[in-house]
Structures are given as structure tokens and as C-alpha cells.
Protein backbone atom coordinates (compact mmCIF):
# COMPACT_ATOMS: atom_id res chain seq x y z
CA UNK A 1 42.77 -45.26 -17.65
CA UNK A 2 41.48 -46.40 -20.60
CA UNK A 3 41.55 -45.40 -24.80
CA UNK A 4 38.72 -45.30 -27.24
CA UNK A 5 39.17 -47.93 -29.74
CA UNK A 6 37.11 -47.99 -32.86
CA UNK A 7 36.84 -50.89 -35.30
CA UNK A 8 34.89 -51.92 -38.12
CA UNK A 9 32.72 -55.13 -38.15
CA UNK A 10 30.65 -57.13 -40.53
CA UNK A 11 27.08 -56.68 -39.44
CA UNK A 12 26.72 -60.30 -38.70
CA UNK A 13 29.62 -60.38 -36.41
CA UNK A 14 28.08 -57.66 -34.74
CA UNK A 15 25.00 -59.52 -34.62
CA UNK A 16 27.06 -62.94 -33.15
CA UNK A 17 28.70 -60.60 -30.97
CA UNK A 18 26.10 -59.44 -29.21
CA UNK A 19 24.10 -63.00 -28.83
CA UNK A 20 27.25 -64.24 -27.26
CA UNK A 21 27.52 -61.11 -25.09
CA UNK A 22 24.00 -61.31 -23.97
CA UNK A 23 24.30 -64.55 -23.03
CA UNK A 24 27.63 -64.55 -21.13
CA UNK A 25 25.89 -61.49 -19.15
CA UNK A 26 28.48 -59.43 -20.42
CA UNK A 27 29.59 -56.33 -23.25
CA UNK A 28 30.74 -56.64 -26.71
CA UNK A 29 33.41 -54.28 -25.58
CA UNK A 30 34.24 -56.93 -22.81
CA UNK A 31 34.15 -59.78 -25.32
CA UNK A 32 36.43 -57.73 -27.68
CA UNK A 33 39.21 -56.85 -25.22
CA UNK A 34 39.24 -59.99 -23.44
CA UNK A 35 39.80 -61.86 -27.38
CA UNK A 36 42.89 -58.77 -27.49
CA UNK A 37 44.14 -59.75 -24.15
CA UNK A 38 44.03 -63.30 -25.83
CA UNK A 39 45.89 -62.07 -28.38
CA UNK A 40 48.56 -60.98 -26.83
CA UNK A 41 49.61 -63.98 -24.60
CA UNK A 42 52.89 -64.86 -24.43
CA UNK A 43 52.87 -67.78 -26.91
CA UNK A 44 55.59 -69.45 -24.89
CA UNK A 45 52.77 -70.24 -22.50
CA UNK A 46 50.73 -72.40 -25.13
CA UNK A 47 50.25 -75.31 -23.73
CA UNK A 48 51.86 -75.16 -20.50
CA UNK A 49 48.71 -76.58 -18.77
CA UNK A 50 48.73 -79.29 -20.41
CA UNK A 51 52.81 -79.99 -19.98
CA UNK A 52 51.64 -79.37 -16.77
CA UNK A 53 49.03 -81.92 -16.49
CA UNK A 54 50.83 -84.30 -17.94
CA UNK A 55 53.92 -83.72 -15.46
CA UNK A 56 51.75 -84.47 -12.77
CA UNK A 57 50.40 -87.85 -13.98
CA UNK A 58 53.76 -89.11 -14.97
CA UNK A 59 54.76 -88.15 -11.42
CA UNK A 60 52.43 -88.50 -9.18
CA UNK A 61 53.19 -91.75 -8.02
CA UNK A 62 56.83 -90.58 -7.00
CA UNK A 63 55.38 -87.62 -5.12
CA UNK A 64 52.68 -89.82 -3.36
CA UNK A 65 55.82 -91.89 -2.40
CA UNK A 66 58.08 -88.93 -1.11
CA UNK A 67 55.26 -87.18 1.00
CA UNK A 68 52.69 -90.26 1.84
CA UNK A 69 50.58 -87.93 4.22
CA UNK A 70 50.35 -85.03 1.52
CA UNK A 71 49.22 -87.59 -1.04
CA UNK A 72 45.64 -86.02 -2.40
CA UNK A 73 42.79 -88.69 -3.31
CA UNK A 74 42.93 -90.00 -6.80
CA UNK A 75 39.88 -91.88 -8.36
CA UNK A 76 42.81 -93.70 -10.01
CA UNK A 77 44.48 -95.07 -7.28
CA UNK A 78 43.87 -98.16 -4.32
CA UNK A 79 43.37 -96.87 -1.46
CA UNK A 80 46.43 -95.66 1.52
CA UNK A 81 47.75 -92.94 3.42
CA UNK A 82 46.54 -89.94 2.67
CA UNK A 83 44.23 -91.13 0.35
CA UNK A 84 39.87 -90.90 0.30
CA UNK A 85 38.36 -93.69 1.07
């Protein structure tokens, strides 16, 4: 179920609003609770992709070592097992 909510824009963020809506083929309403959803992250999440990310690279040649025939093709690396040619 969902609740009425009703706020108060400036007409031009209306206006930006709706451009942006239009041309993500989607609703202000959709915009607006998908920015509260936003919102409301858990901000110990911030940048967890990107710890992430960086994980990987700093480890990935340890992992390609432990589990040769899992190793996924890197544009970074020679080829060998498991690699793309």
C-alpha cells in the first residue's frame, strides 16, 4: 500500500522535473520517490563499490593464482588458463 505525499516545488523544478521524467520514460512521482529511496541509504554503504572494485584489482592476481581455471579474461592481462584469447 501506498500514502499520498504532497510537497511544494518551485515551478522550475517542476518544469526540470518533468523534462527529465519525460525523457527517462518515466513519472515525476517515480523520479521523486526513487531520489527518497536515495535518501535513505544506509550511508555505511557509500562507497562500497568502489572498496569493492578496488579489492578486486589489488587481488586479482592472487585469485587468478588460487583458482587458474576460474580465472575470467582481463584486457589487462597476457594470456593463460582460463583466460580469452
Amino acid at each position: 500500500m501506498s500514502k499520498a505525499v504532497t510537497i511544494r516545488v518551485p515551478d522550475e523544478l517542476h518544469a526540470q522535473l518533468q523534462e527529465r521524467a519525460e525523457a527517462e520514460g518515466t513519472t515525476v512521482t517515480a523520479l521523486i520517490t526513487e531520489a527518497a529511496r536515495n535518501a535513505l541509504r544506509d550511508p555505511r554503504l557509500e562507497g562500497a563499490a568502489e572498496t569493492f572494485r578496488k579489492f578486486v584489482k589489488d587481488n586479482a592476481d592472487a585469485f587468478d593464482a588460487a583458482f587458474p581455471d576460474d580465472a575470467p579474461a582481463r584486457p589487462d592481462a597476457a594470456e593463460g588458463p582460463g583466460r580469452a584469447a
